[in-house]
PDB file of N, CA and C in Angstrom:
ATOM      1  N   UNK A   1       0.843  -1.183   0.000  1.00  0.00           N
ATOM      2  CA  UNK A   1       0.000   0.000   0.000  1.00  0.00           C
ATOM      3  C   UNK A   1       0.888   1.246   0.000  1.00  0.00           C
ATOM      4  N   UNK A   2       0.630   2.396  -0.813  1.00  0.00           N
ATOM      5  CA  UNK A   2       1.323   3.425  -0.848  1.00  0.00           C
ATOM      6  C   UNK A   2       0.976   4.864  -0.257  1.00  0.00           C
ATOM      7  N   UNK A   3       1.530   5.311   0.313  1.00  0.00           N
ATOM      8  CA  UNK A   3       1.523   6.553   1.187  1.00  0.00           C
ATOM      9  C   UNK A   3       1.923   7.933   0.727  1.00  0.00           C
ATOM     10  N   UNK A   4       1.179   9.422   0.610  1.00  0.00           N
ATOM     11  CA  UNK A   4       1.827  10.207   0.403  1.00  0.00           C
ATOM     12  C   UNK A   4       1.742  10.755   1.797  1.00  0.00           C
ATOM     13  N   UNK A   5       3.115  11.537   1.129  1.00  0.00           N
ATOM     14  CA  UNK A   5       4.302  11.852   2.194  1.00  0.00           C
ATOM     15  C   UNK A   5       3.825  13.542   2.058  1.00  0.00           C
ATOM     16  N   UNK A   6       4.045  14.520   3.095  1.00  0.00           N
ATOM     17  CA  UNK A   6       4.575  15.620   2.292  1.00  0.00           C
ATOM     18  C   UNK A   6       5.815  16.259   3.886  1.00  0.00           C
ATOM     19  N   UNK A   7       6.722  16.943   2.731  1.00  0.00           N
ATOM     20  CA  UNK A   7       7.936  16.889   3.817  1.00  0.00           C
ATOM     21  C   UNK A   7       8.225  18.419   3.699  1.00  0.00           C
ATOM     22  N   UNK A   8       8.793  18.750   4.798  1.00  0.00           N
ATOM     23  CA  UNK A   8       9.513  20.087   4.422  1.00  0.00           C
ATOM     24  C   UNK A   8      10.722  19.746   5.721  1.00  0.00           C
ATOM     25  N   UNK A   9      11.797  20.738   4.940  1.00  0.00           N
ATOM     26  CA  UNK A   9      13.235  20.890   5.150  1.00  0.00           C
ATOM     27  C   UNK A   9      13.433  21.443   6.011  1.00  0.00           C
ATOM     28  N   UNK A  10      14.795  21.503   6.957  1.00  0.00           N
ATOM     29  CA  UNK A  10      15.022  22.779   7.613  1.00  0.00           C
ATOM     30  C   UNK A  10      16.200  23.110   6.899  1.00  0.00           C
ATOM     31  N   UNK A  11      16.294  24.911   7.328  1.00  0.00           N
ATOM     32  CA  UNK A  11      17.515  25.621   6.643  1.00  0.00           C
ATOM     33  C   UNK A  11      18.974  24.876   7.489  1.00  0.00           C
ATOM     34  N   UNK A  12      19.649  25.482   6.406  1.00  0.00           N
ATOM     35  CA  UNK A  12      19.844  26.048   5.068  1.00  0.00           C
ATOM     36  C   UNK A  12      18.869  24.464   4.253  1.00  0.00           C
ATOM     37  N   UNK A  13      18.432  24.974   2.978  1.00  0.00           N
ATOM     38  CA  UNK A  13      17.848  23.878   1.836  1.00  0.00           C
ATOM     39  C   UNK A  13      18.785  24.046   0.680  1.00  0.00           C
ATOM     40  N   UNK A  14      19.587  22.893   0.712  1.00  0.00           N
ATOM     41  CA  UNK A  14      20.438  22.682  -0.289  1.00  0.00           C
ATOM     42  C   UNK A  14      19.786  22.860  -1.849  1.00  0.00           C
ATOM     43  N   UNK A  15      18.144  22.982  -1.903  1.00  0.00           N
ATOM     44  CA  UNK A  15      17.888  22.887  -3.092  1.00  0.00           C
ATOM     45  C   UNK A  15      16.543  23.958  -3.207  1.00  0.00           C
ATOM     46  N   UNK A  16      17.150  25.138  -4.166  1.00  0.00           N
ATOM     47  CA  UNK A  16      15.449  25.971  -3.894  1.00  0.00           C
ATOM     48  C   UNK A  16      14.404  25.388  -4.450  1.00  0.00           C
ATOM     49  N   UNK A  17      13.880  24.691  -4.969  1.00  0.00           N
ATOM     50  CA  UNK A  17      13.115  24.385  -5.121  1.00  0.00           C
ATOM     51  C   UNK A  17      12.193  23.642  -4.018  1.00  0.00           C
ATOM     52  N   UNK A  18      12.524  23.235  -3.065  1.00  0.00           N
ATOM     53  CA  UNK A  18      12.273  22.623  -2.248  1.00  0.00           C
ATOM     54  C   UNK A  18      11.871  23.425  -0.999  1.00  0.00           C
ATOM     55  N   UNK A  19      12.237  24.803  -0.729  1.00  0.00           N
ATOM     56  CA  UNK A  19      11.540  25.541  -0.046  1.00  0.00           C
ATOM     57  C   UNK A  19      10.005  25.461   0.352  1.00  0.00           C
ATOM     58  N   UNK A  20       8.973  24.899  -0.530  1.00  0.00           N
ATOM     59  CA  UNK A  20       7.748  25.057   0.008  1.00  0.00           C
ATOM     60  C   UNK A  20       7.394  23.688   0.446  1.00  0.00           C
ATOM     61  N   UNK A  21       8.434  22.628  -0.047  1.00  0.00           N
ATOM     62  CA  UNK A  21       8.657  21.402   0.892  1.00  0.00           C
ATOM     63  C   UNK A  21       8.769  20.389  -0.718  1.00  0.00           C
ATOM     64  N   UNK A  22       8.528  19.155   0.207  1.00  0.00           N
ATOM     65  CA  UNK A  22       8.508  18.284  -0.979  1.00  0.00           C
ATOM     66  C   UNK A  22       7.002  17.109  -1.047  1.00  0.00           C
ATOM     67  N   UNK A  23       6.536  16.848  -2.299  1.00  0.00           N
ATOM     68  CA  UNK A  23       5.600  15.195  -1.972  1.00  0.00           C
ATOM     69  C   UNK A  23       5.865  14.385  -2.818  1.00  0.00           C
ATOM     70  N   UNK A  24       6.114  13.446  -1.930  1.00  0.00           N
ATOM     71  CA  UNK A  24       6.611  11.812  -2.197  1.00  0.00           C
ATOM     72  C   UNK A  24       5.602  11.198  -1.977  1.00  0.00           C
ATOM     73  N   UNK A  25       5.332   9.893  -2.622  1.00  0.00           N
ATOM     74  CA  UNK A  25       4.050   9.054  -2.483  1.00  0.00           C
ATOM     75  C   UNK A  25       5.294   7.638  -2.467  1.00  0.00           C
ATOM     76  N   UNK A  26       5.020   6.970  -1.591  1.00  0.00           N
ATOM     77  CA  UNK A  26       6.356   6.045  -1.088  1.00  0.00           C
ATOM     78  C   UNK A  26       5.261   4.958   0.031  1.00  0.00           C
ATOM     79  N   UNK A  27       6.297   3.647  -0.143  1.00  0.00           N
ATOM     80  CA  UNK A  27       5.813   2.446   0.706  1.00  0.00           C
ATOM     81  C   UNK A  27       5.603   2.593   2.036  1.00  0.00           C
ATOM     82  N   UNK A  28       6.612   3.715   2.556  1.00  0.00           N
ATOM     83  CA  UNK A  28       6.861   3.791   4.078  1.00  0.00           C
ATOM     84  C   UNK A  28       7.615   4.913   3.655  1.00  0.00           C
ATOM     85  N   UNK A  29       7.722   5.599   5.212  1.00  0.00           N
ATOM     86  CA  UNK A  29       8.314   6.647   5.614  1.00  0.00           C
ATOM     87  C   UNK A  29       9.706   6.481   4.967  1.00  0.00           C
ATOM     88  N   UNK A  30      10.671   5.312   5.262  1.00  0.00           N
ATOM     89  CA  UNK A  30      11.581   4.954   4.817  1.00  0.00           C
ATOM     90  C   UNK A  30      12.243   4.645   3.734  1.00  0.00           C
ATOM     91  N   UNK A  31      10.933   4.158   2.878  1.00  0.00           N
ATOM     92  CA  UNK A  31      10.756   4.546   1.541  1.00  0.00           C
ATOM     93  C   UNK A  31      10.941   5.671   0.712  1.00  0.00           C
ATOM     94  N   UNK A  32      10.189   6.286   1.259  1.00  0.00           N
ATOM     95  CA  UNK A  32      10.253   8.034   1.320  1.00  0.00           C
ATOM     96  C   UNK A  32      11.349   8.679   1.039  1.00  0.00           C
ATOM     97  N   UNK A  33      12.181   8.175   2.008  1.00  0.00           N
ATOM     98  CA  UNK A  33      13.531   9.034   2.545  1.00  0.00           C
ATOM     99  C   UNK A  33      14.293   8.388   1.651  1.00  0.00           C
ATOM    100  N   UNK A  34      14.200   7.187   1.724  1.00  0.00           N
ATOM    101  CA  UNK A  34      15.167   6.377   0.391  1.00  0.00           C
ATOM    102  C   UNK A  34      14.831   7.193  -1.130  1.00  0.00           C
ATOM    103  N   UNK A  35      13.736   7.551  -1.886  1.00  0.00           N
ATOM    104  CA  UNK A  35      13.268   8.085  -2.842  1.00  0.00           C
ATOM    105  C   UNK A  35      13.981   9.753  -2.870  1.00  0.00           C
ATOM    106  N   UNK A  36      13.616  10.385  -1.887  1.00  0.00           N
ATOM    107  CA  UNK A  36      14.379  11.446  -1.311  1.00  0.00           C
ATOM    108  C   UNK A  36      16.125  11.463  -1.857  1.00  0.00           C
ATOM    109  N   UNK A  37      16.847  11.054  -1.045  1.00  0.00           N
ATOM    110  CA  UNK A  37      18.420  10.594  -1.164  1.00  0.00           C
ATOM    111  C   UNK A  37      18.456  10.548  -2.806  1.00  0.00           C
ATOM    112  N   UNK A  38      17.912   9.642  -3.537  1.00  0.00           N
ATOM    113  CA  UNK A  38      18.300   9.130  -4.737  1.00  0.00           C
ATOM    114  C   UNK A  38      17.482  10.073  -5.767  1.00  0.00           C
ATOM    115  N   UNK A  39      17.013  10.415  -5.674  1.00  0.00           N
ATOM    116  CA  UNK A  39      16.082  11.292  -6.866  1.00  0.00           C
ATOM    117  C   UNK A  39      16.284  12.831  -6.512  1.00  0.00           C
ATOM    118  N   UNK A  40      16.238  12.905  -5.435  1.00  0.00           N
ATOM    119  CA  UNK A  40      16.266  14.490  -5.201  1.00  0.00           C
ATOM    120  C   UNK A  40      17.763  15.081  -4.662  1.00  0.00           C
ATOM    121  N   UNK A  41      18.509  14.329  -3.339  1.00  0.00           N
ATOM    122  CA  UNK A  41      19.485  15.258  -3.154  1.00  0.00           C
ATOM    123  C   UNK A  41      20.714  14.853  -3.796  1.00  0.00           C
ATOM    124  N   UNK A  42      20.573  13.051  -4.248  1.00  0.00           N
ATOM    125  CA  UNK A  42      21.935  13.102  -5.067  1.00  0.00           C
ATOM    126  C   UNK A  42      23.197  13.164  -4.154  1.00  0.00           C
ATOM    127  N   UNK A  43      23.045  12.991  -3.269  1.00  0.00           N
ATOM    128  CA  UNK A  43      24.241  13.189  -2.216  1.00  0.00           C
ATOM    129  C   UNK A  43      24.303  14.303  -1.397  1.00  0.00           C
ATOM    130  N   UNK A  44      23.327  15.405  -1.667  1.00  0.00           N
ATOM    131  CA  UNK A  44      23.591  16.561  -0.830  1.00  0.00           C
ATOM    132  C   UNK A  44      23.276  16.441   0.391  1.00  0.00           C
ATOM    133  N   UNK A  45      23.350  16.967   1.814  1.00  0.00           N
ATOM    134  CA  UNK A  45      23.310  16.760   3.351  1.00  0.00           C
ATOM    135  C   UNK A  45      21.960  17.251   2.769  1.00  0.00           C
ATOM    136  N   UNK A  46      20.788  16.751   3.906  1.00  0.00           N
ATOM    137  CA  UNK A  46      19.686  17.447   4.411  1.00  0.00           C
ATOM    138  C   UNK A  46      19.326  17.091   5.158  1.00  0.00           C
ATOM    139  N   UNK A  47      17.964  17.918   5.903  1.00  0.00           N
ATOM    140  CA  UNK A  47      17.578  17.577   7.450  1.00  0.00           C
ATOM    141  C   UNK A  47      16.189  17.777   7.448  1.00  0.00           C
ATOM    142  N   UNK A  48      15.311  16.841   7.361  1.00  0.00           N
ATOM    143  CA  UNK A  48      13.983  16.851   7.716  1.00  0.00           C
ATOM    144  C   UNK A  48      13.455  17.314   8.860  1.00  0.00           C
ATOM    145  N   UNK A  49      12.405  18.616   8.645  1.00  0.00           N
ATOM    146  CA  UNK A  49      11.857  19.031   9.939  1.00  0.00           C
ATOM    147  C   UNK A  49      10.443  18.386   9.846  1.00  0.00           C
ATOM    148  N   UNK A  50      10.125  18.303   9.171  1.00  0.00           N
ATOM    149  CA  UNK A  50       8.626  17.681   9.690  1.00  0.00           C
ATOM    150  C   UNK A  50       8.067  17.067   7.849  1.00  0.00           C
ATOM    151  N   UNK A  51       7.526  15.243   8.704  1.00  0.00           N
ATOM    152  CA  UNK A  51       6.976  14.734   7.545  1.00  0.00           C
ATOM    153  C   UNK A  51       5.724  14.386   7.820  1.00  0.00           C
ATOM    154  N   UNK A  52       4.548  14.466   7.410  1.00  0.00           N
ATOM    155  CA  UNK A  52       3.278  14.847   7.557  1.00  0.00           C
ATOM    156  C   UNK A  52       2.475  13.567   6.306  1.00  0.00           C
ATOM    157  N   UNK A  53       2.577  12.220   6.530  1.00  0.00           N
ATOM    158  CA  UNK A  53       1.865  11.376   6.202  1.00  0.00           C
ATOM    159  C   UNK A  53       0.319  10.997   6.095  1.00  0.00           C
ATOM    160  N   UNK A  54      -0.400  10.429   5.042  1.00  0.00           N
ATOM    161  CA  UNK A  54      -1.773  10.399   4.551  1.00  0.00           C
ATOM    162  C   UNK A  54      -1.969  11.795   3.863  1.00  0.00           C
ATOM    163  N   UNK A  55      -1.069  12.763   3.627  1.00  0.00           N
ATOM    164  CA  UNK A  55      -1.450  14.353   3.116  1.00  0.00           C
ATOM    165  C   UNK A  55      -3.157  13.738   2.256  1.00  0.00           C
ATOM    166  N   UNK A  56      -3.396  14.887   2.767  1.00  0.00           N
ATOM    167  CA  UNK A  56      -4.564  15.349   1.791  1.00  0.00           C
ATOM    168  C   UNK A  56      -4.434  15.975   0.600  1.00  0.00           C
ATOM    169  N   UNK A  57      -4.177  15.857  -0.349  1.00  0.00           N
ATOM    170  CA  UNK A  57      -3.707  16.837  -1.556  1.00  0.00           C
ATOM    171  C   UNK A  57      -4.987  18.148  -1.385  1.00  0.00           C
ATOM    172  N   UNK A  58      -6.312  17.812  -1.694  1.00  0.00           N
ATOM    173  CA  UNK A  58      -7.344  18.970  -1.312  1.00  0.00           C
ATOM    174  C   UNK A  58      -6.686  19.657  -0.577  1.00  0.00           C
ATOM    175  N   UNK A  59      -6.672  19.333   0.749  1.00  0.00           N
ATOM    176  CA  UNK A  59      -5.759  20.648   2.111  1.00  0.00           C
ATOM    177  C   UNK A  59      -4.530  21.747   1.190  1.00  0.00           C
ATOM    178  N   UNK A  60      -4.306  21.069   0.395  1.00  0.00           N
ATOM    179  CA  UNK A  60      -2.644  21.797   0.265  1.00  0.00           C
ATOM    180  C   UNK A  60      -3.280  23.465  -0.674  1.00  0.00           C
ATOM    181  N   UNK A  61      -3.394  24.553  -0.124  1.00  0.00           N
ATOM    182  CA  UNK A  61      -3.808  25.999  -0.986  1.00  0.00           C
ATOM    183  C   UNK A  61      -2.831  26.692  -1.348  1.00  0.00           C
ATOM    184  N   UNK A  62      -1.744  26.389  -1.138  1.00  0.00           N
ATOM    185  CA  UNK A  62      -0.856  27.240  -1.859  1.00  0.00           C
ATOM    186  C   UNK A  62      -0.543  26.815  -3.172  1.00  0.00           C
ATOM    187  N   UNK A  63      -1.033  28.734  -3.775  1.00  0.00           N
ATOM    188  CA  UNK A  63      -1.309  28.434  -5.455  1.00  0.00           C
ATOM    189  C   UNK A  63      -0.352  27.855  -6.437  1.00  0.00           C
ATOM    190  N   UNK A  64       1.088  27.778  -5.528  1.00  0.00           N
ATOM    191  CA  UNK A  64       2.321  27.421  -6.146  1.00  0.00           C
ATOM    192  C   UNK A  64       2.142  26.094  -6.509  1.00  0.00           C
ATOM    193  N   UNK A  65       1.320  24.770  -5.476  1.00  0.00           N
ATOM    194  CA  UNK A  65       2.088  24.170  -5.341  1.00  0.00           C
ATOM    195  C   UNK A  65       0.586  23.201  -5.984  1.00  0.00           C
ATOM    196  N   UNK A  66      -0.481  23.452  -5.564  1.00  0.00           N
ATOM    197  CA  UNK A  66      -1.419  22.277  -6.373  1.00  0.00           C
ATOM    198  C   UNK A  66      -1.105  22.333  -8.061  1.00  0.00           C
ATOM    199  N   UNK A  67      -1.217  23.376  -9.096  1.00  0.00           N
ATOM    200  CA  UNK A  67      -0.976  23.124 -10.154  1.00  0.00           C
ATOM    201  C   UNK A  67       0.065  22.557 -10.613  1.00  0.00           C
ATOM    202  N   UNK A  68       1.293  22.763  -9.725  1.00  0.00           N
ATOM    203  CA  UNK A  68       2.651  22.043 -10.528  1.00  0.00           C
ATOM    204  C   UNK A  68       2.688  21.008  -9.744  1.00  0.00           C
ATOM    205  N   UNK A  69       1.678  19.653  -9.341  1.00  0.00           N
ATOM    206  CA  UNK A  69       1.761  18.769  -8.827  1.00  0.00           C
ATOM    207  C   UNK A  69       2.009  17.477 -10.087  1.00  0.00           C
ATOM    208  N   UNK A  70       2.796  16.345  -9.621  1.00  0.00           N
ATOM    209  CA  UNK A  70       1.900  14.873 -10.444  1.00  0.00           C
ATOM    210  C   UNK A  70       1.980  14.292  -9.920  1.00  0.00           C
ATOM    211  N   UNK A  71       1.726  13.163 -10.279  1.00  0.00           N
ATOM    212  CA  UNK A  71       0.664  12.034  -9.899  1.00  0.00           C
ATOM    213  C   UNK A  71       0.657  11.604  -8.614  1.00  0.00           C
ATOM    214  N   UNK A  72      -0.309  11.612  -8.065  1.00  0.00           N
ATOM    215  CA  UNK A  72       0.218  11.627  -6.425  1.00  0.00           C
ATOM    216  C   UNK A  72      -0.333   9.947  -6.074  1.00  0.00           C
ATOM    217  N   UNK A  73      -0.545   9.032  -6.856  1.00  0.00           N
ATOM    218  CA  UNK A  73      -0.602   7.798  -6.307  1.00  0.00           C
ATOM    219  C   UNK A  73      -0.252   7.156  -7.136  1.00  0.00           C
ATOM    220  N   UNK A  74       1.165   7.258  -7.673  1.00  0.00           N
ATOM    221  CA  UNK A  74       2.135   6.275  -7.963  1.00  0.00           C
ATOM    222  C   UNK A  74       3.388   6.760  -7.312  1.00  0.00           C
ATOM    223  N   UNK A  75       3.987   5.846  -7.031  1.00  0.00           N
ATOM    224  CA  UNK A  75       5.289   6.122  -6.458  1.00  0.00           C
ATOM    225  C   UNK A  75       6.247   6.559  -6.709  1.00  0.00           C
ATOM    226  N   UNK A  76       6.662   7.988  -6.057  1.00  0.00           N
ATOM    227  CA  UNK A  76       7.484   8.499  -6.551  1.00  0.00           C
ATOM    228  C   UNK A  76       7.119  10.317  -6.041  1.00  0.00           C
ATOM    229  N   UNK A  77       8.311  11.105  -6.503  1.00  0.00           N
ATOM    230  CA  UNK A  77       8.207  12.672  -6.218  1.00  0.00           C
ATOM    231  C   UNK A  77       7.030  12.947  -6.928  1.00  0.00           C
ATOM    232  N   UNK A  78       5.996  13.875  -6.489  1.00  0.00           N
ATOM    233  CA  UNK A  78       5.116  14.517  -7.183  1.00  0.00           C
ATOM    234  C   UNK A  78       5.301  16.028  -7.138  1.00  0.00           C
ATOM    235  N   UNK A  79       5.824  16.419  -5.928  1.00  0.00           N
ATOM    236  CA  UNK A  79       5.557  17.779  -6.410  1.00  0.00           C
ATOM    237  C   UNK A  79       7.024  18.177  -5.169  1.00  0.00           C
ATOM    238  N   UNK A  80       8.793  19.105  -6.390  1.00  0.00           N
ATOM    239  CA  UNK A  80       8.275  19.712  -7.030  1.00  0.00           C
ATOM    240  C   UNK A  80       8.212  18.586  -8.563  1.00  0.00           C
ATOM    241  N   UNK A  81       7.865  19.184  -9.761  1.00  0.00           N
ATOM    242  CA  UNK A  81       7.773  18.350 -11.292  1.00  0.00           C
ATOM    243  C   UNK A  81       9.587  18.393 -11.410  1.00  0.00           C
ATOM    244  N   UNK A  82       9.773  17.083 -11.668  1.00  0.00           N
ATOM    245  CA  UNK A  82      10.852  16.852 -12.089  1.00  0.00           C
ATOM    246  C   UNK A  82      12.312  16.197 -11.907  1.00  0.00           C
ATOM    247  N   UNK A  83      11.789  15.303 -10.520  1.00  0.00           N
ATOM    248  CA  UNK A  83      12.139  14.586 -10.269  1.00  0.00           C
ATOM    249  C   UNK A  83      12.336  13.134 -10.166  1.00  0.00           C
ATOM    250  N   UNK A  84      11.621  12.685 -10.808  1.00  0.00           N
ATOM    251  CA  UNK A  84      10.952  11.297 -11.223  1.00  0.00           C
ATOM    252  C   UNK A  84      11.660  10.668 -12.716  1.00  0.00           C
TER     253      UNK A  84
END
């Protein structure tokens, strides 16, 4: 069964894009973080401040971030686009 994730960083964020956080749709938390590492930082240090599991995609209103979303139930980064 698959889970979205939605995460945000603490400073410094090695990657701007990632400022308004990140969503992962992943097996487990651990999953997650594994998907994270390999798709997104590539080796860069980071530090998770808060990961917020079952997200509601509806809840999420910031105008930035519902339109440049995908697919949020297959596995993998959905939002930001372009990591997958």
């Amino acid at each position: 069964m698959l889970t979205r994730y939605w995460i945000r960083f603490r400073e410094p964020i090695p990657i701007d894009a990632l400022r308004l956080g990140c969503g992962v749709t992943a097996r487990s938390a651990d999953d997650a973080m594994s998907l994270l590492r390999e798709k997104v930082f590539r080796g860069v240090a980071f530090t998770v401040a808060d990961m917020e599991a079952d997200i509601d995609v509806s809840r999420i209103e910031d105008l930035r971030i519902r339109p440049n979303m995908g697919v949020v139930v297959w596995r993998g980064i959905w939002f930001p686009l372009g990591y997958d």
